[in-house]
C-alpha atoms as a PDB file:
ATOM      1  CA  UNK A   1       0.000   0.000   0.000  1.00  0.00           C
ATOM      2  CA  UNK A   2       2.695   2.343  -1.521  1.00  0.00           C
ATOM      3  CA  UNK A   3       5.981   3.078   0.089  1.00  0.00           C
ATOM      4  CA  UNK A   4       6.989   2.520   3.338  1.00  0.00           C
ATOM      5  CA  UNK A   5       8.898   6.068   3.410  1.00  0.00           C
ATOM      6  CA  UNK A   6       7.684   9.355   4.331  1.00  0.00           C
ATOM      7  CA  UNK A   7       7.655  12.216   1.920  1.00  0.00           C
ATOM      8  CA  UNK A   8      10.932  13.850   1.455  1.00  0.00           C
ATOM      9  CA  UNK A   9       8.953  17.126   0.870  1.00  0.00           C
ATOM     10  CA  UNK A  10       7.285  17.461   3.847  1.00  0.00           C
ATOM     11  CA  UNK A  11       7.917  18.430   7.133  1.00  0.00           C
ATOM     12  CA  UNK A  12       9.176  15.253   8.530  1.00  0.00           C
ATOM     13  CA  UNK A  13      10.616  13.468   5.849  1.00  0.00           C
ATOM     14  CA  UNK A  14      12.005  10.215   8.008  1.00  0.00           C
ATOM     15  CA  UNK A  15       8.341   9.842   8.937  1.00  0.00           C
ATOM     16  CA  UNK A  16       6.356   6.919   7.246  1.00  0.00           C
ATOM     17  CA  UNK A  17       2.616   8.479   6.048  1.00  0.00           C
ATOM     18  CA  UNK A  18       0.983   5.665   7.633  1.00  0.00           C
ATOM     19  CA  UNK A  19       2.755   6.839  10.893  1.00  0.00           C
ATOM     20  CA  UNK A  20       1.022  10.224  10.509  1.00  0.00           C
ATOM     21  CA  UNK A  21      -2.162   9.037  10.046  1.00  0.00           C
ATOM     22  CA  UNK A  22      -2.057   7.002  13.090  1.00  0.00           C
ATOM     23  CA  UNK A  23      -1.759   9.891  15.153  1.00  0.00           C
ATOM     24  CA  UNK A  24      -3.484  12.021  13.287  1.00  0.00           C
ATOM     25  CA  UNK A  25      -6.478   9.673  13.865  1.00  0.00           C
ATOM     26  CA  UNK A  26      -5.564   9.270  17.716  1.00  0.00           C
ATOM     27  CA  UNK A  27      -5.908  13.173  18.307  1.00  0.00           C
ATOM     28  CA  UNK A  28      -9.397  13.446  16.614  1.00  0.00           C
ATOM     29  CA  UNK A  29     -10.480  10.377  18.796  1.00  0.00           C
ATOM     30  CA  UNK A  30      -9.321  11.644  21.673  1.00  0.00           C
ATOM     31  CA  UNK A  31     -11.849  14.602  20.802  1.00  0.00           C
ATOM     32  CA  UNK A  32     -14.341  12.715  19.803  1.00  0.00           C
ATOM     33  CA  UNK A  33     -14.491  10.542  22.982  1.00  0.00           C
ATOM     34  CA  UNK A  34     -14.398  13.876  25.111  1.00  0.00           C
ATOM     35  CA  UNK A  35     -17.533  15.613  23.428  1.00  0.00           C
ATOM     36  CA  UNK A  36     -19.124  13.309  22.036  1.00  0.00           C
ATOM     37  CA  UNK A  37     -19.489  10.232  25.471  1.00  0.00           C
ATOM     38  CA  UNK A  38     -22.408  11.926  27.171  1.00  0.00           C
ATOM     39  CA  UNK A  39     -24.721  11.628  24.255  1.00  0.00           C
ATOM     40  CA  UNK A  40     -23.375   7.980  23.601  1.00  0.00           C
ATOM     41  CA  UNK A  41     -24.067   6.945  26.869  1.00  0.00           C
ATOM     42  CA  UNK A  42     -27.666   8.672  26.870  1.00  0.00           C
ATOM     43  CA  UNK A  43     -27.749   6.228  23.130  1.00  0.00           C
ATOM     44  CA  UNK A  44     -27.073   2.960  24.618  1.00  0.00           C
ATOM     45  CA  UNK A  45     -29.200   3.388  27.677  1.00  0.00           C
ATOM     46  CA  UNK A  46     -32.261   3.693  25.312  1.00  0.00           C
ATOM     47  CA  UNK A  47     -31.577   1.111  23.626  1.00  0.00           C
ATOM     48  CA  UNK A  48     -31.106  -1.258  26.010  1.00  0.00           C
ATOM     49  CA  UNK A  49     -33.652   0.325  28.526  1.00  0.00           C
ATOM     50  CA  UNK A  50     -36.648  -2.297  29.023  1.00  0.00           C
ATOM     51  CA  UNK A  51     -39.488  -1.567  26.268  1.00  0.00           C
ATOM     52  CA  UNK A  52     -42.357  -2.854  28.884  1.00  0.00           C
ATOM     53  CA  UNK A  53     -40.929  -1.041  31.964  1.00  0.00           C
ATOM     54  CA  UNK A  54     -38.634   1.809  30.694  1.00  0.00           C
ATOM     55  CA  UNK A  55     -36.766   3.820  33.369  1.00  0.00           C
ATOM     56  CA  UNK A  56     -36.150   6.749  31.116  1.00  0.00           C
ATOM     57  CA  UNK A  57     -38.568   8.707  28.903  1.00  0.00           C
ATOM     58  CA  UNK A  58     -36.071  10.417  26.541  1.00  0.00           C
ATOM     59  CA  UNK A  59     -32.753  11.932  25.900  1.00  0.00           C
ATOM     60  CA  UNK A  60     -33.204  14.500  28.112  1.00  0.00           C
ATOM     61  CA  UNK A  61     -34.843  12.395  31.005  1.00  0.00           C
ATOM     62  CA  UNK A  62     -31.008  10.087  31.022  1.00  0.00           C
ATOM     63  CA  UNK A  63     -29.284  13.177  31.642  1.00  0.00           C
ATOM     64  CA  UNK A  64     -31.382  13.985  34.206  1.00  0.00           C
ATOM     65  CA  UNK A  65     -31.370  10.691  35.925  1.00  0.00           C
ATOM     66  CA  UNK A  66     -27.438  10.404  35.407  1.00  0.00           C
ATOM     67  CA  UNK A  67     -26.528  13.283  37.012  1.00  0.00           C
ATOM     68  CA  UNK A  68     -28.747  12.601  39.266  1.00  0.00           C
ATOM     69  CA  UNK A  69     -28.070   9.102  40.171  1.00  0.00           C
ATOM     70  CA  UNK A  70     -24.396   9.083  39.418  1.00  0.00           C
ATOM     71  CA  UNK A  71     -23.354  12.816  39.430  1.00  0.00           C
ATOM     72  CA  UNK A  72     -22.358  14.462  36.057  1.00  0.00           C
ATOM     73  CA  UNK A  73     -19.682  11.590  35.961  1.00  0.00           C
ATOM     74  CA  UNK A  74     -22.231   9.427  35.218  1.00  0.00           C
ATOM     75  CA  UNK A  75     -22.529  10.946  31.984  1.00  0.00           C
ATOM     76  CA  UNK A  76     -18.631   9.408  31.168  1.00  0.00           C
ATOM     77  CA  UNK A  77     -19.266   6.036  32.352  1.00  0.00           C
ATOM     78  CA  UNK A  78     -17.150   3.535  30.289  1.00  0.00           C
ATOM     79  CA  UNK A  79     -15.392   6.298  29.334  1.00  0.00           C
ATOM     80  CA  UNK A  80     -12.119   4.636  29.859  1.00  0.00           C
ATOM     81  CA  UNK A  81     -12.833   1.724  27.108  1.00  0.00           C
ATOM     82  CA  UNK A  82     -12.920   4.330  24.390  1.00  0.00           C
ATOM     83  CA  UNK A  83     -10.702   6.956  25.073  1.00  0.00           C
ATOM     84  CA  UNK A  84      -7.549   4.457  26.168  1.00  0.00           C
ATOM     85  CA  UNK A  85      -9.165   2.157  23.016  1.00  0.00           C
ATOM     86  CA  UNK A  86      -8.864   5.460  20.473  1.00  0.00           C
ATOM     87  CA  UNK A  87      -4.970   4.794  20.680  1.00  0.00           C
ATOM     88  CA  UNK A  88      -5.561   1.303  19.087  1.00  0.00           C
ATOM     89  CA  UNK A  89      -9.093   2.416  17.307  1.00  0.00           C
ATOM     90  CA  UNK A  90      -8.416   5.640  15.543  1.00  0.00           C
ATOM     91  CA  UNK A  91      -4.818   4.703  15.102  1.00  0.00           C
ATOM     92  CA  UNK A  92      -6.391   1.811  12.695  1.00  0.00           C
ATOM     93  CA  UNK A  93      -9.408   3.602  11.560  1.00  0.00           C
ATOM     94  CA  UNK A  94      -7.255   6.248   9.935  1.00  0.00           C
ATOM     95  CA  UNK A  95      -3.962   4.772   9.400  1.00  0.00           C
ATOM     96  CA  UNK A  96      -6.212   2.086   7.009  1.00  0.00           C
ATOM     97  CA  UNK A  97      -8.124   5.046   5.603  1.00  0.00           C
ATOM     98  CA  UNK A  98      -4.595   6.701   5.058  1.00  0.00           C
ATOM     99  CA  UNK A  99      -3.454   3.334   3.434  1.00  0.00           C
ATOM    100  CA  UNK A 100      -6.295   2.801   0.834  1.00  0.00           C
ATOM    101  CA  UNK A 101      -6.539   6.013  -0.377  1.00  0.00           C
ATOM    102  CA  UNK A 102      -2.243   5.438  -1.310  1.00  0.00           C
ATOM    103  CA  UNK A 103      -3.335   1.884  -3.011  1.00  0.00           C
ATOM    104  CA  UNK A 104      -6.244   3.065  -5.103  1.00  0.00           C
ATOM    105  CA  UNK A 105      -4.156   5.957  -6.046  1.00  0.00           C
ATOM    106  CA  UNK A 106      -1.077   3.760  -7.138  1.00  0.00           C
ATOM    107  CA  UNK A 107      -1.041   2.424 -10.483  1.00  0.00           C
ATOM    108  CA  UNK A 108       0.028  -1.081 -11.590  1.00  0.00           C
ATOM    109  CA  UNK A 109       3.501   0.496 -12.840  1.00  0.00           C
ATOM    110  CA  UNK A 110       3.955   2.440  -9.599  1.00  0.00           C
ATOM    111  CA  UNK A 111       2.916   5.935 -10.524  1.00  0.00           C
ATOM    112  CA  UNK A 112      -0.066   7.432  -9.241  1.00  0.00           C
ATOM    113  CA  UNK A 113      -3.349   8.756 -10.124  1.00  0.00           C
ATOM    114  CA  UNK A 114      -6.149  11.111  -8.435  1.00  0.00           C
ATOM    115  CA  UNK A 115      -9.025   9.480  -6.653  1.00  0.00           C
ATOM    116  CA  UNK A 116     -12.227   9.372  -8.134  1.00  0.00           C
ATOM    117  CA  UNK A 117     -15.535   9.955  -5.878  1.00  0.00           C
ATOM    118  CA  UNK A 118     -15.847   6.012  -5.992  1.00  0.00           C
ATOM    119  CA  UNK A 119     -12.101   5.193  -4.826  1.00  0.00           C
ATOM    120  CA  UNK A 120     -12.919   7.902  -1.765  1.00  0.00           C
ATOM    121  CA  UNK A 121     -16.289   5.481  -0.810  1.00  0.00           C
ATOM    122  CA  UNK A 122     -14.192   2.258  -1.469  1.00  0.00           C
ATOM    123  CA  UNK A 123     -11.309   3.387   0.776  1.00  0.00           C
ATOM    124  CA  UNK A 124     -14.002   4.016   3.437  1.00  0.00           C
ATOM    125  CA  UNK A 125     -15.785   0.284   2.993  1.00  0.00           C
ATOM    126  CA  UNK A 126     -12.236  -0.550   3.129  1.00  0.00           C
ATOM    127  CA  UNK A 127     -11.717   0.795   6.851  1.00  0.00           C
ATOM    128  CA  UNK A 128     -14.597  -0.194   8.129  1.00  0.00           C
ATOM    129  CA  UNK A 129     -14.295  -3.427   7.858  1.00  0.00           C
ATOM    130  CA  UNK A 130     -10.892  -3.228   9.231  1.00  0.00           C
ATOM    131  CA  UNK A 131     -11.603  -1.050  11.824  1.00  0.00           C
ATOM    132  CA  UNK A 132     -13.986  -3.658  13.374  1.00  0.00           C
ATOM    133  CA  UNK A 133     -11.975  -5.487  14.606  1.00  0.00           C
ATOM    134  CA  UNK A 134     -10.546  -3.178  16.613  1.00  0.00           C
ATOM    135  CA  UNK A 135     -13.716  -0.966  17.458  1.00  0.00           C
ATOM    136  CA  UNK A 136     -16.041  -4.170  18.747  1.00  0.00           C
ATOM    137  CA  UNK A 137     -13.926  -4.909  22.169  1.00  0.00           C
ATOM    138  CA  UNK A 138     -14.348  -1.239  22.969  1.00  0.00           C
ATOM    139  CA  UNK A 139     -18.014  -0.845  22.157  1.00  0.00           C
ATOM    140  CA  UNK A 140     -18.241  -3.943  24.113  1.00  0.00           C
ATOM    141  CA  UNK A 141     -16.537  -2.977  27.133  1.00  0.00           C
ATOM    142  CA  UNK A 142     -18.262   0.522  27.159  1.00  0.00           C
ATOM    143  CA  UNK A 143     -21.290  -0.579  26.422  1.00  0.00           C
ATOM    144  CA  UNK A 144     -21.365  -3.409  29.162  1.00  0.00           C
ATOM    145  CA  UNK A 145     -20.357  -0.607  31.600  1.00  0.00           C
ATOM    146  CA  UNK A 146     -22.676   2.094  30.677  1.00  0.00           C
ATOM    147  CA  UNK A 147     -25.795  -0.520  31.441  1.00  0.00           C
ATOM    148  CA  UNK A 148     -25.083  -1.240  34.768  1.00  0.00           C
ATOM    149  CA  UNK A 149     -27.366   1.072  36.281  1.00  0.00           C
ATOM    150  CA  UNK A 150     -29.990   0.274  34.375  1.00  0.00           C
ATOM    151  CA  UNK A 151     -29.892  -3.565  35.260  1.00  0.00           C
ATOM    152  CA  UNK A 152     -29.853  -2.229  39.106  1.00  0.00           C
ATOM    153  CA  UNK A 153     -32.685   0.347  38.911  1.00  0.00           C
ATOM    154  CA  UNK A 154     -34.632  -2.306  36.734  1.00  0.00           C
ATOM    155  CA  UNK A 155     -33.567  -5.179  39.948  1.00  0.00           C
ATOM    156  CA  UNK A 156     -32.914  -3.733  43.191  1.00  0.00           C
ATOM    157  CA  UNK A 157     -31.254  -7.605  43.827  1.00  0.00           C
ATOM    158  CA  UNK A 158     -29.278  -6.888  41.187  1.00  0.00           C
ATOM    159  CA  UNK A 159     -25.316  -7.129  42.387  1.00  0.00           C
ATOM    160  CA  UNK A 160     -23.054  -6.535  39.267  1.00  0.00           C
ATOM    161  CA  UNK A 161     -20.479  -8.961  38.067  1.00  0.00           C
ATOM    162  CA  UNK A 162     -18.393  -5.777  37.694  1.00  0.00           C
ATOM    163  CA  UNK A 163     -18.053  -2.455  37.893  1.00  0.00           C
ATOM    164  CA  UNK A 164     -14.899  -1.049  36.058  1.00  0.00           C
ATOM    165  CA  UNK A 165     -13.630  -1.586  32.785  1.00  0.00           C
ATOM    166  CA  UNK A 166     -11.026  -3.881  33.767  1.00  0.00           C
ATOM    167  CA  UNK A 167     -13.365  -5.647  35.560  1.00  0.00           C
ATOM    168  CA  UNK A 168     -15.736  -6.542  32.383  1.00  0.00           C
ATOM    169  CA  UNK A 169     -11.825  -7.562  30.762  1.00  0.00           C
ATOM    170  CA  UNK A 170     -11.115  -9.955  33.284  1.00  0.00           C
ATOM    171  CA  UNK A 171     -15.264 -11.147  33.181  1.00  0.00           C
ATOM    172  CA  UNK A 172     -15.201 -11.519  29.314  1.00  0.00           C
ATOM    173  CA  UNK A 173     -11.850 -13.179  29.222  1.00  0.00           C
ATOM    174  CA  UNK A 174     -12.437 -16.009  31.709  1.00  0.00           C
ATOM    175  CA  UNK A 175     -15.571 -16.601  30.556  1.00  0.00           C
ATOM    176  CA  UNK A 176     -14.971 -16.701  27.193  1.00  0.00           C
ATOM    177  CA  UNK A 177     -11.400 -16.652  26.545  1.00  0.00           C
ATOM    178  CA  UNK A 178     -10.211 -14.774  23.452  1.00  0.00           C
ATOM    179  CA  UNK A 179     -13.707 -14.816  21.858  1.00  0.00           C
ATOM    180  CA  UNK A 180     -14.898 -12.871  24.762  1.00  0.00           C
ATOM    181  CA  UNK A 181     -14.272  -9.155  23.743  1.00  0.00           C
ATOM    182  CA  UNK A 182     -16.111  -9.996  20.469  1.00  0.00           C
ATOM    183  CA  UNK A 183     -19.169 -10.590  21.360  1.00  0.00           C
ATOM    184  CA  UNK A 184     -21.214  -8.518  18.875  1.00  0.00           C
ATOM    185  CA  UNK A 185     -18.444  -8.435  16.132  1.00  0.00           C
ATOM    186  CA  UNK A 186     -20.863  -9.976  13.516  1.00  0.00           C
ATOM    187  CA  UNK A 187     -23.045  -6.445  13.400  1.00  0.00           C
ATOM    188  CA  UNK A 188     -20.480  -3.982  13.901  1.00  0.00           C
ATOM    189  CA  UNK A 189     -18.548  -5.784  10.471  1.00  0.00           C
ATOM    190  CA  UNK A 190     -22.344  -5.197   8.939  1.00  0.00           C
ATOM    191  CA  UNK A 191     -23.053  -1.700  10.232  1.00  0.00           C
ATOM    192  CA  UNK A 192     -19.263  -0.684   9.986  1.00  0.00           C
ATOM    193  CA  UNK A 193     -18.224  -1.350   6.317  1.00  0.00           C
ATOM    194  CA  UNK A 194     -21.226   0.134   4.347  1.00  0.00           C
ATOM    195  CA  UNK A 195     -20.985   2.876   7.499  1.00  0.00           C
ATOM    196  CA  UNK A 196     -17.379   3.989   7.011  1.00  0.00           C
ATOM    197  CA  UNK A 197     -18.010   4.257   3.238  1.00  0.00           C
ATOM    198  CA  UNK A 198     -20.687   6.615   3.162  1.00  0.00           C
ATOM    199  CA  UNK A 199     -18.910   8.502   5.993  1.00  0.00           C
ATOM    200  CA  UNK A 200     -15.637   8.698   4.975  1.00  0.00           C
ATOM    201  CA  UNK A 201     -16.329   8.715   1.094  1.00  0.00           C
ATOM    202  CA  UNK A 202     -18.798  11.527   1.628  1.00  0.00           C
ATOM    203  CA  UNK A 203     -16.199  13.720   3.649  1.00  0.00           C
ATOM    204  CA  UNK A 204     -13.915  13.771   1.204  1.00  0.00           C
ATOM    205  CA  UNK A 205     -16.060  14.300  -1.681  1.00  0.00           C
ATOM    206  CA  UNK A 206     -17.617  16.834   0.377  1.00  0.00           C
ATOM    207  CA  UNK A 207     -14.142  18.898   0.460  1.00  0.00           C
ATOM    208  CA  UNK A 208     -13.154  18.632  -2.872  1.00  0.00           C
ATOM    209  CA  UNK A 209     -16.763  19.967  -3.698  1.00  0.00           C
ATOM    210  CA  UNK A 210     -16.319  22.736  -1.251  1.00  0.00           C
ATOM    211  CA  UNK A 211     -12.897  23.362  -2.269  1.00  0.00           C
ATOM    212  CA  UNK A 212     -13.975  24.132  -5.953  1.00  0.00           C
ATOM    213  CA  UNK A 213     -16.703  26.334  -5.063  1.00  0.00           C
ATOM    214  CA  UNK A 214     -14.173  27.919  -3.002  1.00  0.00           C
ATOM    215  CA  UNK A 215     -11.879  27.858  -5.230  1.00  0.00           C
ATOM    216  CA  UNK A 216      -8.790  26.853  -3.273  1.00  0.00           C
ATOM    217  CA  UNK A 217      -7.595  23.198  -2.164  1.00  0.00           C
ATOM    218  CA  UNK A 218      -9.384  21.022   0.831  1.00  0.00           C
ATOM    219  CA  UNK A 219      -6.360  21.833   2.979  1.00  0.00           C
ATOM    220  CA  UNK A 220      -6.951  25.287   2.651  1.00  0.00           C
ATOM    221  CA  UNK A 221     -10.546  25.350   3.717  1.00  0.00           C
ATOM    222  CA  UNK A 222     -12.009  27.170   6.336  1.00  0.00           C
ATOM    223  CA  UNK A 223     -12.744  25.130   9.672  1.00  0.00           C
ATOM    224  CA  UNK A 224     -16.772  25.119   9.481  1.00  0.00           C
ATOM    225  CA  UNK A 225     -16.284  24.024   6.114  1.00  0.00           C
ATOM    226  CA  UNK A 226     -14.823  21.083   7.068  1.00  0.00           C
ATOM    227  CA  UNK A 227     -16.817  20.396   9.992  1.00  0.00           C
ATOM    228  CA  UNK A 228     -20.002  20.639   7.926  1.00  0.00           C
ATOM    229  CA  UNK A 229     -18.363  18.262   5.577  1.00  0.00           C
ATOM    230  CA  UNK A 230     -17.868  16.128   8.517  1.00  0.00           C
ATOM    231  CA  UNK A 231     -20.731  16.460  10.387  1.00  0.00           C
ATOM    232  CA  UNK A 232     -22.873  15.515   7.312  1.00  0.00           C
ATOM    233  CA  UNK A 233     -20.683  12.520   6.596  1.00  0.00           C
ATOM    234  CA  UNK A 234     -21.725  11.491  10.641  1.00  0.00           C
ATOM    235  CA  UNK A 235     -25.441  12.175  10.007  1.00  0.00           C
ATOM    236  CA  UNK A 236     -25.018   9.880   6.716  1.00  0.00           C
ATOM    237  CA  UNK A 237     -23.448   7.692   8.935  1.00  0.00           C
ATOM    238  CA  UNK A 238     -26.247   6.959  11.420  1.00  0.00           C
ATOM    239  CA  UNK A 239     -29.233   7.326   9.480  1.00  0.00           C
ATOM    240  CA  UNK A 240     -27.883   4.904   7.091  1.00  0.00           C
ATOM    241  CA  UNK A 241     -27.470   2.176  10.143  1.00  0.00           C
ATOM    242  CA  UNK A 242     -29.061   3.075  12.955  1.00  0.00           C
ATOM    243  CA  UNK A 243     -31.080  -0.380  13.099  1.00  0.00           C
ATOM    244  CA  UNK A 244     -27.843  -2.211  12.533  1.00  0.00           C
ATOM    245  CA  UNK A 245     -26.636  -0.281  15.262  1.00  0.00           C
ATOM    246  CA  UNK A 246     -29.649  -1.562  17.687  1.00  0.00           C
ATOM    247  CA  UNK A 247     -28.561  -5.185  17.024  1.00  0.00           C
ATOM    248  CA  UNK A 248     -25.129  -4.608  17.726  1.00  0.00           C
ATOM    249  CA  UNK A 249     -26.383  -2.662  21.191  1.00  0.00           C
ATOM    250  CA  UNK A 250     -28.388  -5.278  22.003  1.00  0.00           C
ATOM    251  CA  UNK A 251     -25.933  -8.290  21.546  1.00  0.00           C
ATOM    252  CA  UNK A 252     -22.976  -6.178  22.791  1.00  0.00           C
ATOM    253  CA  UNK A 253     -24.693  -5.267  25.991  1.00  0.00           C
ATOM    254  CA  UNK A 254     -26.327  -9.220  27.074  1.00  0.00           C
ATOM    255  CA  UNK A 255     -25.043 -11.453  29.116  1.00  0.00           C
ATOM    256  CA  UNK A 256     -21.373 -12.304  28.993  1.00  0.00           C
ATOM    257  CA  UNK A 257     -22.230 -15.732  30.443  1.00  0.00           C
ATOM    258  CA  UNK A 258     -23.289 -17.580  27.272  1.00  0.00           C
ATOM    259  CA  UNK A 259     -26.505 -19.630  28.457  1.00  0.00           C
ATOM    260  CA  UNK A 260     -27.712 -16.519  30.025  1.00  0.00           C
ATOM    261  CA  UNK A 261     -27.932 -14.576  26.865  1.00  0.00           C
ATOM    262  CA  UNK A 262     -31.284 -13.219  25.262  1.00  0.00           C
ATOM    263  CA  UNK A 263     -29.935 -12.493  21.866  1.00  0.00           C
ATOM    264  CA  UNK A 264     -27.557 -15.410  20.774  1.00  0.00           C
ATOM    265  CA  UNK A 265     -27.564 -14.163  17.088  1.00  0.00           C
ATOM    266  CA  UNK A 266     -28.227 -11.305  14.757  1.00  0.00           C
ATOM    267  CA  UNK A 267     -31.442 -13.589  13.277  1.00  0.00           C
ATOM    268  CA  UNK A 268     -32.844 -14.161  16.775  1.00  0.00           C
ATOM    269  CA  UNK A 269     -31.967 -10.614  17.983  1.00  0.00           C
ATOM    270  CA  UNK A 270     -33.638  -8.842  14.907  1.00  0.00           C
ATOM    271  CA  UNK A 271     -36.459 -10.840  15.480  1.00  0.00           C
ATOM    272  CA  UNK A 272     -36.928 -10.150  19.232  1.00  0.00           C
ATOM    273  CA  UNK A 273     -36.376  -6.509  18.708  1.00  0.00           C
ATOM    274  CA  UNK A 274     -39.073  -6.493  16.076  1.00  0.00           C
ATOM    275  CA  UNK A 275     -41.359  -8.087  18.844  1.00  0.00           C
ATOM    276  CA  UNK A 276     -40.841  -5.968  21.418  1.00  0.00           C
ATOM    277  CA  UNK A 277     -41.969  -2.804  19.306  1.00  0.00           C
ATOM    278  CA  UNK A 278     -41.425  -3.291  15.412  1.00  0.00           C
ATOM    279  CA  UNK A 279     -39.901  -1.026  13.490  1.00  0.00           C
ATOM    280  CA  UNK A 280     -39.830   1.441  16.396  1.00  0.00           C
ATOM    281  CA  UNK A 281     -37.600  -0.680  18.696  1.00  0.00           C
ATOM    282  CA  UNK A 282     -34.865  -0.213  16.347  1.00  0.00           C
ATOM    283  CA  UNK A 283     -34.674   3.469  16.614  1.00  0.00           C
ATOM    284  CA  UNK A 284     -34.488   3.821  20.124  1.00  0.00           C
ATOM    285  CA  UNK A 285     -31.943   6.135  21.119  1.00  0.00           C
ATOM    286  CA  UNK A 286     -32.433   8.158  17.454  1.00  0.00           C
ATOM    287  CA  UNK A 287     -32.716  11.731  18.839  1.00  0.00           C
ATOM    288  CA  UNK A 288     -29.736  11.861  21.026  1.00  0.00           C
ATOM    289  CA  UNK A 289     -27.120   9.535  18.269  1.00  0.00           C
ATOM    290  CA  UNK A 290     -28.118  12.439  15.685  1.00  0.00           C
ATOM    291  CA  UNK A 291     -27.935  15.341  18.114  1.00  0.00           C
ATOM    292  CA  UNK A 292     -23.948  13.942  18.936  1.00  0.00           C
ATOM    293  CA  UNK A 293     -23.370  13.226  15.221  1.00  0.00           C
ATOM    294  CA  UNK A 294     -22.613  16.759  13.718  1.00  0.00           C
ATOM    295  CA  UNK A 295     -20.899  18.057  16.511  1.00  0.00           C
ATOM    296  CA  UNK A 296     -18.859  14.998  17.276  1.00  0.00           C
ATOM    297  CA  UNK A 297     -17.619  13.924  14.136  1.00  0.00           C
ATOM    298  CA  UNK A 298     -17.325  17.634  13.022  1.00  0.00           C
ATOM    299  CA  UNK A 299     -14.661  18.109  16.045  1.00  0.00           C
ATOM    300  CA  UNK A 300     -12.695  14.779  14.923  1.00  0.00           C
ATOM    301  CA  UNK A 301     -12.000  15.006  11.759  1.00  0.00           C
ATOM    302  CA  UNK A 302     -11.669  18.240  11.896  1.00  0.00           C
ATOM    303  CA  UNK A 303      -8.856  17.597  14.616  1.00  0.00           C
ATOM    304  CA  UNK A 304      -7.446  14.866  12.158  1.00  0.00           C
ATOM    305  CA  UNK A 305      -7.295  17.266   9.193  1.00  0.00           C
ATOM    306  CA  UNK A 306      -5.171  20.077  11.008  1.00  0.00           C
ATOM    307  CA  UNK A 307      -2.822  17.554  12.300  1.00  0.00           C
ATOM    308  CA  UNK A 308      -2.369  15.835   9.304  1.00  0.00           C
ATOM    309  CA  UNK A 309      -1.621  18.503   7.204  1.00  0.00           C
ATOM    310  CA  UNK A 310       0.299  19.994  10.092  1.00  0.00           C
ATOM    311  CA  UNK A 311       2.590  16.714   9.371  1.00  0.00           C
ATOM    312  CA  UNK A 312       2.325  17.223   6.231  1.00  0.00           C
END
């Protein structure tokens, strides 16, 4: 995926791309775990919140109830999952994005070519896929975290396996051994390929767009052009997915314990889901995903634009 040497015209010459992608991609996950948490963790407890007996009525009603329950604290529980997982996750999601756009812009004889609006969406299915692998443990960890309190309002006998991140490691691990931390993989591969395409693919075609109405080149662009161009990729993003996204919630956040689990597979899961409120159930959680969308993805790859063309 091109050469393994960093441009002798830029900057940092001894530096490998790929190296600058990587933490390029850690900085704007770093922001994106700091503004954007609350309204994930307002997400997953609606998801996951009992259709029959829910404990809260909105987006609005889980802040309350956090910060009430657990302080405003509350509203970053799990938070340690993603924000010590963006090292590995963003590091990955980027670095690969960084790494197909340099393939599908290399020729067969080694020269190179400029990407079309198709290569930009096919670099993003690209990274998505591989960034699953990487971005199911820490869903999973967060997301078994962040529904804690739910399971003990819902049960007052309720006495949690675990209470820390580390904690749902150690629970996954010697439960499940290796396999453990993937529970859920199956649906974030689904939601995360055709996801990351229209994301990605649509922020960059985005920029060049607004770059020749500007008349100037992406780099160049003022910042709330590129955080509309990112924040409308993030909308794309969810819209697109969002019931894929319930599934994954769903499976991510059961039982670690195999023969205690409700949803054993995406078929069965789906199904359920369907029965507990059709099409509905599986945008729970809607208002508050899009209200962190714009903002949050605007900040990141915003963040991951100035510092890679700060390494430039």
């Amino acid at each position: 995926m091109g050469s393994p040497l960093g441009d002798p015209e830029s900057r940092f010459p001894g530096v490998p791309k790929v190296y600058k992608d990587i933490f390029a991609g850690t900085c704007g996950g770093i922001a994106v775990t700091l503004a954007g948490h609350p309204f994930d963790t307002a997400k997953v407890r609606l998801q996951t919140q009992s259709s029959t007996n829910p404990i809260y009525s909105g987006a609005l009603d889980v802040v309350k109830k956090t910060i009430q329950w657990e302080g405003v604290p509350g509203l970053y529980k799990g938070v340690q999952s993603p924000l010590v997982g963006q090292v590995v996750f963003r590091s990955v999601l980027f670095g690969a994005f960084g790494a197909a756009k340099r393939w599908l812009s290399t020729n067969k004889d080694g020269t190179t070519r400029t990407l079309t609006t198709a290569d930009f969406y096919k670099a993003g299915a690209i990274t998505g896929f591989v960034s699953a692998f990487a971005e199911g443990p820490i869903d999973f960890f967060k997301s078994q975290i962040q529904v804690q309190i739910i399971r003990s309002k819902s049960d007052p006998s309720y006495k949690p396996a675990f209470t820390t991140v580390s904690g749902a490691v150690r629970s996954a691990l010697s439960n499940n051994g290796i396999r453990g931390p993937f529970q859920g993989l199956g649906p974030t591969i689904l939601r995360n390929t055709p996801a990351n395409s229209i994301y990605l693919g649509s922020f960059e075609v985005l920029k060049q767009q607004f770059a020749e109405y500007k008349g100037c080149e992406p780099k160049d662009l003022p910042g709330w052009m590129t955080v509309t161009a990112a924040g409308l990729g993030g909308l794309a993003y969810w819209v697109t997915i969002y019931p894929l996204d319930q599934i994954k919630s769903a499976m991510s956040t059961d039982a670690i314990i195999v023969s205690q689990r409700k949803y054993p597979n995406m078929m069965v899961t789906a199904q359920k889901l369907w029965a507990e409120g059709g099409a509905g159930r599986f945008y729970k959680g809607f208002t508050p995903c899009l209200l962190r969308a714009f903002p949050a993805n605007g900040i990141m790859l915003l963040t991951v634009d100035k510092v890679t063309y700060m390494l430039a």
